[in-house]
PDB file of N, CA and C in Angstrom:
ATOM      1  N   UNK A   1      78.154 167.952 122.671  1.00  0.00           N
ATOM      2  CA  UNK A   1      77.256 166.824 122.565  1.00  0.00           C
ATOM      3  C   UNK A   1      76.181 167.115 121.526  1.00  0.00           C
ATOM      4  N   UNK A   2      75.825 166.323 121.034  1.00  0.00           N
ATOM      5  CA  UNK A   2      74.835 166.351 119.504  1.00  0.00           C
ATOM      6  C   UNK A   2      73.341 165.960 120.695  1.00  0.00           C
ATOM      7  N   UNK A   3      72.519 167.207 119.899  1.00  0.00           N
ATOM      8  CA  UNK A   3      71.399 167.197 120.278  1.00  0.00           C
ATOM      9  C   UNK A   3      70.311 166.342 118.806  1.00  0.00           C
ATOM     10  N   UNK A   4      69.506 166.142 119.163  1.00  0.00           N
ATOM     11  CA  UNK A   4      68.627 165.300 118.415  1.00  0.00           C
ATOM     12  C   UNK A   4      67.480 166.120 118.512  1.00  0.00           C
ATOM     13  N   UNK A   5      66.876 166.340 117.552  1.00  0.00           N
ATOM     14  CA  UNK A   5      64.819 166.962 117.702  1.00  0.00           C
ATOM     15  C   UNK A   5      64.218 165.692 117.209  1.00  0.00           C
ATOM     16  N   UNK A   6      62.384 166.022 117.840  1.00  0.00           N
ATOM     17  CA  UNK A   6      61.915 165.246 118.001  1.00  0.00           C
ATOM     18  C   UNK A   6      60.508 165.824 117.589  1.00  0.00           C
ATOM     19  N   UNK A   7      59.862 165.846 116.469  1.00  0.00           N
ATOM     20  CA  UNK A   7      58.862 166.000 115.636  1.00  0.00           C
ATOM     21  C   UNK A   7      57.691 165.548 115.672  1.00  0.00           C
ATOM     22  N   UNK A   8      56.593 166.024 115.936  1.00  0.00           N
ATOM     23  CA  UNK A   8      55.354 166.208 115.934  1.00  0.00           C
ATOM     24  C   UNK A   8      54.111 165.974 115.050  1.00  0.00           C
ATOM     25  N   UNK A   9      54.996 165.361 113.525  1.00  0.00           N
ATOM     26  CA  UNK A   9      53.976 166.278 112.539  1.00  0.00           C
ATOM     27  C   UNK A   9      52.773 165.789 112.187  1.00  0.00           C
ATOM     28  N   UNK A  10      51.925 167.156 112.268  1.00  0.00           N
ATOM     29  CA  UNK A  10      50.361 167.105 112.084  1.00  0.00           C
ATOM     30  C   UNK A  10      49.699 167.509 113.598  1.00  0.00           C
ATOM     31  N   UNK A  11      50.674 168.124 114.398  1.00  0.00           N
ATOM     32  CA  UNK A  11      50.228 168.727 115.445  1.00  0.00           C
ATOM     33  C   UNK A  11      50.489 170.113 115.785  1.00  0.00           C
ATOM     34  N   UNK A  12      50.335 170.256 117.022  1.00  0.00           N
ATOM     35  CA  UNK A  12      50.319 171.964 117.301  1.00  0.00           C
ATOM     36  C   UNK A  12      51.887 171.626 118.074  1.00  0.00           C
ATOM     37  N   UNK A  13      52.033 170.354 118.558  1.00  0.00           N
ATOM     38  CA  UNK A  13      53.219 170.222 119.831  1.00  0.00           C
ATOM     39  C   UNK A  13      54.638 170.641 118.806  1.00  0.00           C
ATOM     40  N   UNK A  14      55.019 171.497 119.673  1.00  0.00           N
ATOM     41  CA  UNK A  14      56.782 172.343 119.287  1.00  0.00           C
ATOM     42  C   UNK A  14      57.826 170.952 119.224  1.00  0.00           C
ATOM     43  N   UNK A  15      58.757 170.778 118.364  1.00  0.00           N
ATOM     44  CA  UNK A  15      59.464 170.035 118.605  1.00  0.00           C
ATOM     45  C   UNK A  15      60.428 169.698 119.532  1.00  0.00           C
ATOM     46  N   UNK A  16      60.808 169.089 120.124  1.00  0.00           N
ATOM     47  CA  UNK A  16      62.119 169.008 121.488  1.00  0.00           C
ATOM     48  C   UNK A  16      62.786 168.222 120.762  1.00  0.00           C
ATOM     49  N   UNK A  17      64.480 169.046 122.072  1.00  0.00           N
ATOM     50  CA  UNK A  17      65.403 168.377 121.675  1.00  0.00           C
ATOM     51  C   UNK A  17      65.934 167.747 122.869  1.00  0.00           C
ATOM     52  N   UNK A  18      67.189 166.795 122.536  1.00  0.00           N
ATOM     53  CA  UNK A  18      67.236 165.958 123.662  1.00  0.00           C
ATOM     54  C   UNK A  18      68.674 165.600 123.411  1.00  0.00           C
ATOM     55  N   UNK A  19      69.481 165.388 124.259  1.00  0.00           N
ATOM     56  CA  UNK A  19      71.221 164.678 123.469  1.00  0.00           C
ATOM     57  C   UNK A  19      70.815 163.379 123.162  1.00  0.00           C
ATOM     58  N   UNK A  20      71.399 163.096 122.033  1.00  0.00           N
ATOM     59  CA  UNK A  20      71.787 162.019 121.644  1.00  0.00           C
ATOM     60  C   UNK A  20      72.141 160.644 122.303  1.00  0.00           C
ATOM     61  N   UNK A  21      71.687 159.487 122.316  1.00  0.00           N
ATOM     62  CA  UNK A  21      71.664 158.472 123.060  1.00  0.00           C
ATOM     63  C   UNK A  21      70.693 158.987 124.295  1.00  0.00           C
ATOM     64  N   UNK A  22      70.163 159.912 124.315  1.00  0.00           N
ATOM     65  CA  UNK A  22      69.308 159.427 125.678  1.00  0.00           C
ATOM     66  C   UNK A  22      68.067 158.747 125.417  1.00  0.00           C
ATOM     67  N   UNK A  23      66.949 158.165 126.343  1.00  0.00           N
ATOM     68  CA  UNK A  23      66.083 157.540 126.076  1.00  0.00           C
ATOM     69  C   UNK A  23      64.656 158.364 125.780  1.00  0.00           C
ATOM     70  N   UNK A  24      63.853 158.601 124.963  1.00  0.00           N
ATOM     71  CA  UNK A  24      62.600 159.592 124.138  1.00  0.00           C
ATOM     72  C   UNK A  24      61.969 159.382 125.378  1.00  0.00           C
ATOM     73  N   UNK A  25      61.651 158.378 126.291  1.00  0.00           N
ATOM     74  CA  UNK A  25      60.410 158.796 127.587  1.00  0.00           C
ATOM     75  C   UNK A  25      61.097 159.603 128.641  1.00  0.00           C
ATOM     76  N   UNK A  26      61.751 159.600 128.784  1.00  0.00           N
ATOM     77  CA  UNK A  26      62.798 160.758 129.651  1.00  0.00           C
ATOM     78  C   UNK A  26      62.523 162.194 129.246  1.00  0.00           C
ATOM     79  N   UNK A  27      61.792 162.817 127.952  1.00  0.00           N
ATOM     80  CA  UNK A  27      61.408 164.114 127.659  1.00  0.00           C
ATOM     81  C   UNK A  27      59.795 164.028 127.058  1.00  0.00           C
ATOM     82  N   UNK A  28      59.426 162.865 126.990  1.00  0.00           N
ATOM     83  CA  UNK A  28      57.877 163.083 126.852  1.00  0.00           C
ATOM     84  C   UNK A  28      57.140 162.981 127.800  1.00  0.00           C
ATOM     85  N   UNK A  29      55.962 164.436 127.741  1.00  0.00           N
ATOM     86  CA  UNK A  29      55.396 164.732 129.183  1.00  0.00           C
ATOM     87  C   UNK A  29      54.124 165.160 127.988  1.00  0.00           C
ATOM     88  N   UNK A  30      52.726 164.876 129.193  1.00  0.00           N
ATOM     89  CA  UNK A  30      51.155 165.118 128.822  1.00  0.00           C
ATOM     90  C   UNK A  30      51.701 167.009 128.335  1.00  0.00           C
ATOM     91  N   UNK A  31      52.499 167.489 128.495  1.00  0.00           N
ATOM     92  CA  UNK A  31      52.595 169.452 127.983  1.00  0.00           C
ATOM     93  C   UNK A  31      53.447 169.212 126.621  1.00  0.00           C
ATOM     94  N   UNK A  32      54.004 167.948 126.535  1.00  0.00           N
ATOM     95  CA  UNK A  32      54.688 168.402 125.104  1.00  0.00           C
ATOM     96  C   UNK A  32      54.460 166.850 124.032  1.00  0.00           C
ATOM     97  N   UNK A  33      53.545 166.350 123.827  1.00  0.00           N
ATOM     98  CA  UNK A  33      53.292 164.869 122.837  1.00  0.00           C
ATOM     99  C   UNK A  33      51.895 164.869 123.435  1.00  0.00           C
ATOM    100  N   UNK A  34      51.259 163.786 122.305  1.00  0.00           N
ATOM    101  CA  UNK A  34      50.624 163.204 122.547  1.00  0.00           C
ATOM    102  C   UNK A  34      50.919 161.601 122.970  1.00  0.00           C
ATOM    103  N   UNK A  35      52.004 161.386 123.227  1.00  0.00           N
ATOM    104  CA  UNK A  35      52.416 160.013 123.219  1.00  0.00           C
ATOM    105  C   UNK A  35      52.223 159.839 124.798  1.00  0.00           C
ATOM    106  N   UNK A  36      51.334 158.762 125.215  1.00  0.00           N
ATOM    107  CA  UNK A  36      51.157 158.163 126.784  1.00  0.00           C
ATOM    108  C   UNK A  36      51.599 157.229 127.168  1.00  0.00           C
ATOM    109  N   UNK A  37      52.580 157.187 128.449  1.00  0.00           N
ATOM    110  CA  UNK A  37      53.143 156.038 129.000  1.00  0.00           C
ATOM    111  C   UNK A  37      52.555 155.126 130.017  1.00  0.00           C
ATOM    112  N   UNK A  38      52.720 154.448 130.027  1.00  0.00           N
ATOM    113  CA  UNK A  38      52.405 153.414 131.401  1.00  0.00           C
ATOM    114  C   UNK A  38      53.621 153.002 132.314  1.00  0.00           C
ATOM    115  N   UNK A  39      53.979 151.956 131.949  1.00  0.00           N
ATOM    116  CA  UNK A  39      55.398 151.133 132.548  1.00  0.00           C
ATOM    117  C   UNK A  39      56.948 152.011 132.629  1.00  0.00           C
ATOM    118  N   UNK A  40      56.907 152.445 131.465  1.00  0.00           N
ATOM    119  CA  UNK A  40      58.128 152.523 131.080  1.00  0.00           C
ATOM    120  C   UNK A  40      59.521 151.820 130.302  1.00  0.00           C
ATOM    121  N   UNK A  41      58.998 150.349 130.881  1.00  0.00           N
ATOM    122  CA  UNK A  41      59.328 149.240 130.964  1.00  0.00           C
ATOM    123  C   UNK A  41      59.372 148.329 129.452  1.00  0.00           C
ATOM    124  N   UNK A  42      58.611 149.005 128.683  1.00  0.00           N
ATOM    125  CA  UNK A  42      58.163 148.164 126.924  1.00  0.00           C
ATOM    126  C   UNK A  42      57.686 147.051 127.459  1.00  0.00           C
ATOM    127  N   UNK A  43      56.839 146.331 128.309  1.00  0.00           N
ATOM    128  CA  UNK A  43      56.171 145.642 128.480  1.00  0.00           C
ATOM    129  C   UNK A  43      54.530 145.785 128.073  1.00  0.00           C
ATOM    130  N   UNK A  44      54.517 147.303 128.581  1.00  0.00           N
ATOM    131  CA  UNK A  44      52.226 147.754 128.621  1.00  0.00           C
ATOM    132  C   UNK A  44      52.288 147.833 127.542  1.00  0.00           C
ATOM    133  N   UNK A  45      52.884 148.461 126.699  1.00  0.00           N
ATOM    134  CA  UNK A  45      52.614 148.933 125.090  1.00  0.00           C
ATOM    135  C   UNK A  45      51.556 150.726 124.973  1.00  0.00           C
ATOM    136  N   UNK A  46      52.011 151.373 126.499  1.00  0.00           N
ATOM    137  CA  UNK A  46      50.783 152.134 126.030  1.00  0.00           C
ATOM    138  C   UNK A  46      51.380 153.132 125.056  1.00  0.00           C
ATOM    139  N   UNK A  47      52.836 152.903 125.177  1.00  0.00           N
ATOM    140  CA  UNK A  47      53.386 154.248 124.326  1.00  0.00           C
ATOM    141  C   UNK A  47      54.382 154.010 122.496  1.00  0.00           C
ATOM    142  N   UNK A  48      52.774 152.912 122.398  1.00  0.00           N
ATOM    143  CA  UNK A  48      53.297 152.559 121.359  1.00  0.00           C
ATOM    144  C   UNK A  48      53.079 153.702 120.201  1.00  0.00           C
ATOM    145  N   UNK A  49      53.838 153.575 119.269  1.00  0.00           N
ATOM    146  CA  UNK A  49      54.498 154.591 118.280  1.00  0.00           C
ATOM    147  C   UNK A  49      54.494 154.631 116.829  1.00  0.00           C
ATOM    148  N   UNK A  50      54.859 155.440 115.989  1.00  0.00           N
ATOM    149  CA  UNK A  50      55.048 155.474 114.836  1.00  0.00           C
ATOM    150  C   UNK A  50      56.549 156.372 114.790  1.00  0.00           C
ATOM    151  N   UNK A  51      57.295 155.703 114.388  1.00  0.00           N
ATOM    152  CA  UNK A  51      58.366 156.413 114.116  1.00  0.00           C
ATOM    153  C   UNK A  51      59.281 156.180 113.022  1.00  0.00           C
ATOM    154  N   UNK A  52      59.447 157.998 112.679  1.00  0.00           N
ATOM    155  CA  UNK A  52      59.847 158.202 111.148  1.00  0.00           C
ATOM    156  C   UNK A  52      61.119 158.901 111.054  1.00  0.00           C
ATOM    157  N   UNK A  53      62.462 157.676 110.683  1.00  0.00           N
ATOM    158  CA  UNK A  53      63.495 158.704 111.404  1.00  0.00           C
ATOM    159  C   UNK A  53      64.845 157.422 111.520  1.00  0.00           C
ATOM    160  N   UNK A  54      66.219 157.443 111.707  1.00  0.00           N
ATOM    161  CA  UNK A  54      67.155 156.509 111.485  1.00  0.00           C
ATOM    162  C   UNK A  54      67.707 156.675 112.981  1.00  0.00           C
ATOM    163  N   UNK A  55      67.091 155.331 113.895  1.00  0.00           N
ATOM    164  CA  UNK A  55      67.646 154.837 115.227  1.00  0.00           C
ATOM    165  C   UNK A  55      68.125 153.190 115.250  1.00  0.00           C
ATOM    166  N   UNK A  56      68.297 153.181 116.054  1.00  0.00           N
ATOM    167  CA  UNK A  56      68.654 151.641 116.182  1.00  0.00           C
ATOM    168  C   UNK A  56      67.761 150.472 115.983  1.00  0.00           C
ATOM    169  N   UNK A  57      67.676 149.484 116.015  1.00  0.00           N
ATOM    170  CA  UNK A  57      66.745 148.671 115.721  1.00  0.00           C
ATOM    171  C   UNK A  57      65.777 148.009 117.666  1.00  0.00           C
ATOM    172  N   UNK A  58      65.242 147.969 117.304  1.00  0.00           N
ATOM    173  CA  UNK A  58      64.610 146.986 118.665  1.00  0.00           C
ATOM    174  C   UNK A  58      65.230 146.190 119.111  1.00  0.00           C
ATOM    175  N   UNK A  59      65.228 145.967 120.470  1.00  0.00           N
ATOM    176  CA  UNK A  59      65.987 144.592 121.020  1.00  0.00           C
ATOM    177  C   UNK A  59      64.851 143.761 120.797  1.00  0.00           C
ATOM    178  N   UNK A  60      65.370 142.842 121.491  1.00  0.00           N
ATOM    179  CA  UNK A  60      64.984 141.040 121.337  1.00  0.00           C
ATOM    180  C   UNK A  60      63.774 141.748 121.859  1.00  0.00           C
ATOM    181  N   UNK A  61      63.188 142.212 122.970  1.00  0.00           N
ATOM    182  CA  UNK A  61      62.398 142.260 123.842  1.00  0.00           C
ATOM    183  C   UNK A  61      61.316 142.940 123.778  1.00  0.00           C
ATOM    184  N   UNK A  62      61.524 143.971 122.820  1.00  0.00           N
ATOM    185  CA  UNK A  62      61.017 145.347 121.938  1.00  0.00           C
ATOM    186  C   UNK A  62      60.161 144.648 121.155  1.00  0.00           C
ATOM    187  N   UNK A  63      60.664 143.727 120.488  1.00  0.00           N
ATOM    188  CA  UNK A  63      60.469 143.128 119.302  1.00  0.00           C
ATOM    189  C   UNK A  63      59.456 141.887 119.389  1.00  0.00           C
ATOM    190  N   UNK A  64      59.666 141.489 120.273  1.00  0.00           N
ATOM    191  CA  UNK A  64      58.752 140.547 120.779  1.00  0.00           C
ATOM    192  C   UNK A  64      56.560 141.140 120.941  1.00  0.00           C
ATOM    193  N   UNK A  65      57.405 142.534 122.074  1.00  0.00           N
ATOM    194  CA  UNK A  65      55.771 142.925 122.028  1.00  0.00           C
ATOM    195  C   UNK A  65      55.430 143.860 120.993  1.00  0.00           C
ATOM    196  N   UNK A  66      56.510 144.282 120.050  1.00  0.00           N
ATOM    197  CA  UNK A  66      55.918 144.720 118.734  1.00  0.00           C
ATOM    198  C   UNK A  66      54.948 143.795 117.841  1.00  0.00           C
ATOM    199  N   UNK A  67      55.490 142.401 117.965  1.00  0.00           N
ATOM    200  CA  UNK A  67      54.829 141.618 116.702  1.00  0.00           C
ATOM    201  C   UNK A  67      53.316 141.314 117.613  1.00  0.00           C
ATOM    202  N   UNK A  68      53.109 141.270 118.702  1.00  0.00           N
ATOM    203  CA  UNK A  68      51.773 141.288 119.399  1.00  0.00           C
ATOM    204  C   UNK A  68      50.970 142.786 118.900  1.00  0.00           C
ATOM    205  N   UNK A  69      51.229 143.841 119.220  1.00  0.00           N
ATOM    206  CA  UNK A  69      51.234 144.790 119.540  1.00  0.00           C
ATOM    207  C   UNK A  69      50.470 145.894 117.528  1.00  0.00           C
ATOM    208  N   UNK A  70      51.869 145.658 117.211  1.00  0.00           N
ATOM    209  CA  UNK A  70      51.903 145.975 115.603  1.00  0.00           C
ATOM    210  C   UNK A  70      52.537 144.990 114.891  1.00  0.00           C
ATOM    211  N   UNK A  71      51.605 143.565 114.186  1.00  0.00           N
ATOM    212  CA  UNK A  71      53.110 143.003 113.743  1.00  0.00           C
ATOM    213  C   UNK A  71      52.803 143.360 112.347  1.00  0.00           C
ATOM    214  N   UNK A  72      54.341 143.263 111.703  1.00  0.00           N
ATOM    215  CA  UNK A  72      54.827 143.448 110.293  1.00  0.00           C
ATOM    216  C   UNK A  72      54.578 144.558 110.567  1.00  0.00           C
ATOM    217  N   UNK A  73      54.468 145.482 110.693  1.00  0.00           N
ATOM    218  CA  UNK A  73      54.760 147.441 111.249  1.00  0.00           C
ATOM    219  C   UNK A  73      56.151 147.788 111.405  1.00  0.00           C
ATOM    220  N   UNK A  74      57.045 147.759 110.315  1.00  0.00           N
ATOM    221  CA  UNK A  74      58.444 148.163 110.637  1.00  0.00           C
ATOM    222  C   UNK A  74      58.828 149.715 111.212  1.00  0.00           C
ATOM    223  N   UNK A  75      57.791 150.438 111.293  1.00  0.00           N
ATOM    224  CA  UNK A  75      57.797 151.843 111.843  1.00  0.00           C
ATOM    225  C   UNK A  75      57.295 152.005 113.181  1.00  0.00           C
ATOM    226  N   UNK A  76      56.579 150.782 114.076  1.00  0.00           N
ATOM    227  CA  UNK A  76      56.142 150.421 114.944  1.00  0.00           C
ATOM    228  C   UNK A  76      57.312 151.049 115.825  1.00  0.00           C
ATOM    229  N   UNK A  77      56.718 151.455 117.145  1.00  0.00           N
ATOM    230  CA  UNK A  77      58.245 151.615 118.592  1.00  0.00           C
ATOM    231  C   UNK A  77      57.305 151.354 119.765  1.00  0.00           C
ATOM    232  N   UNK A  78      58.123 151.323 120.869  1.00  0.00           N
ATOM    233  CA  UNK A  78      57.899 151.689 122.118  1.00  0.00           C
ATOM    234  C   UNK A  78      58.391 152.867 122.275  1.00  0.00           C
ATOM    235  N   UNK A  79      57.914 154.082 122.690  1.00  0.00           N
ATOM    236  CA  UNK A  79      59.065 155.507 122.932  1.00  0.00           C
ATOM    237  C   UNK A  79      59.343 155.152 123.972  1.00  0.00           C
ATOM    238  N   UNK A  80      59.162 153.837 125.109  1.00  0.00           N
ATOM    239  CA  UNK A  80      60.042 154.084 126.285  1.00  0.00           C
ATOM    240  C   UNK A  80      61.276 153.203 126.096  1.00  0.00           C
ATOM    241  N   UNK A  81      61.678 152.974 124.969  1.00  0.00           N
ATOM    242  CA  UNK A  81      62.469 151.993 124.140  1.00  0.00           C
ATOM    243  C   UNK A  81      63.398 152.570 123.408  1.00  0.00           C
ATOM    244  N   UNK A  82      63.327 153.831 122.762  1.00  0.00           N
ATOM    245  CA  UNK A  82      64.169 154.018 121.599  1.00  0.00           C
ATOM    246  C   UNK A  82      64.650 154.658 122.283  1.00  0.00           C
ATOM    247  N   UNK A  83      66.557 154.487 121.721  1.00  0.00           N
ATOM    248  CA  UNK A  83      67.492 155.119 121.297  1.00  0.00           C
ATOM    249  C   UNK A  83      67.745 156.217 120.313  1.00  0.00           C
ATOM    250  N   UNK A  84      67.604 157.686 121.105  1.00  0.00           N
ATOM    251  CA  UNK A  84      67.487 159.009 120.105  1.00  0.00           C
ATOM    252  C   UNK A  84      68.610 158.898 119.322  1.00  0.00           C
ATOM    253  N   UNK A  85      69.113 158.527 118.331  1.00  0.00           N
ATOM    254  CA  UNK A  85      70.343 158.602 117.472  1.00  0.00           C
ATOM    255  C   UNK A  85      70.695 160.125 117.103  1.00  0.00           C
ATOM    256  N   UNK A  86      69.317 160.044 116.083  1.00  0.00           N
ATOM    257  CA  UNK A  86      69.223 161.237 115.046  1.00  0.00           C
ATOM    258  C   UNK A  86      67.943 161.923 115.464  1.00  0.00           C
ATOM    259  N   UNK A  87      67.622 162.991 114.409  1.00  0.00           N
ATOM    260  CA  UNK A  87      66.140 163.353 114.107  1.00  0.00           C
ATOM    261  C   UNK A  87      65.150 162.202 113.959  1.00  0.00           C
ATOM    262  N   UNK A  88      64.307 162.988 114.931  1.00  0.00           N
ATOM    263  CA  UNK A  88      63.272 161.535 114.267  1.00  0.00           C
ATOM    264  C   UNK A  88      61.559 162.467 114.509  1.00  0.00           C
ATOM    265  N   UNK A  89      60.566 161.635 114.056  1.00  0.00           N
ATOM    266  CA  UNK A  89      58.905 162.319 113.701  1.00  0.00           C
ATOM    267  C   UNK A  89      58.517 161.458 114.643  1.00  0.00           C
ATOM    268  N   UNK A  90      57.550 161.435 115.347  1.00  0.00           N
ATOM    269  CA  UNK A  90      56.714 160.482 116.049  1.00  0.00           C
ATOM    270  C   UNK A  90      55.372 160.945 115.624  1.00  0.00           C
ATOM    271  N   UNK A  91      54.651 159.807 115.881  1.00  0.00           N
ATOM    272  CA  UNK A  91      53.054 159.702 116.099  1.00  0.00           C
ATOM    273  C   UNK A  91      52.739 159.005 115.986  1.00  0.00           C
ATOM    274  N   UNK A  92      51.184 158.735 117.157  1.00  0.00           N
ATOM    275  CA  UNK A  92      50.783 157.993 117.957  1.00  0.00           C
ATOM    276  C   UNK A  92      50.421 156.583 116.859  1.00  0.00           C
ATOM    277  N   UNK A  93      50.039 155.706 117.103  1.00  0.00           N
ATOM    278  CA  UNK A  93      49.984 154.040 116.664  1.00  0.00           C
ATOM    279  C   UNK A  93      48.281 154.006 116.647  1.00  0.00           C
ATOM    280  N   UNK A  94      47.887 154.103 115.495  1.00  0.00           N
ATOM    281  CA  UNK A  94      46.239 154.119 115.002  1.00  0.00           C
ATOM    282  C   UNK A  94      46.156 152.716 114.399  1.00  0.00           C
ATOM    283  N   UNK A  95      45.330 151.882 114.932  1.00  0.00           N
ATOM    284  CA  UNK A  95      45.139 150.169 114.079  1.00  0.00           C
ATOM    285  C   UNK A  95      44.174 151.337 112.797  1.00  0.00           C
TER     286      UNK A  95
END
């Protein structure tokens, strides 16, 4: 099974890895990101994102509280949303 890492940069946090297709809030914890959840759900938006890296696109639903949230931000995520494909960078969502 193809593992995926998951990048930090501009922090002290070690990168993790995770298999492929699983979901990024399933391995982010307050000991390894700075990224904070609420719901889980992509409804709260608390774990909204910057992500730098080739995954799938947003669903309908994703996409909806992105354009509230970050609109026109094509690097915008929910991490309790994405699909780990590949490598990917995160960090946190600064207006």
């Amino acid at each position: 099974m193809k593992r995926c890492f998951v990048r930090f940069p501009g922090t002290n946090y070690p990168a993790i890895a995770l298999p492929q297709h699983d979901n990024l809030a399933n391995y982010l914890t307050v000991q390894n990101s700075m990224i904070l959840f609420g719901c889980r759900t992509g409804i709260c938006g608390t774990c909204l994102c910057l992500v730098e890296g080739d995954i799938p696109p947003a669903n309908l639903e994703e996409r909806e509280v992105l354009e509230i949230l970050a609109p026109g931000n094509p690097q915008a995520r929910l991490a309790c949303q994405v699909d780990v494909t590949n490598d990917i960078a995160i960090a946190p969502f600064e207006e």
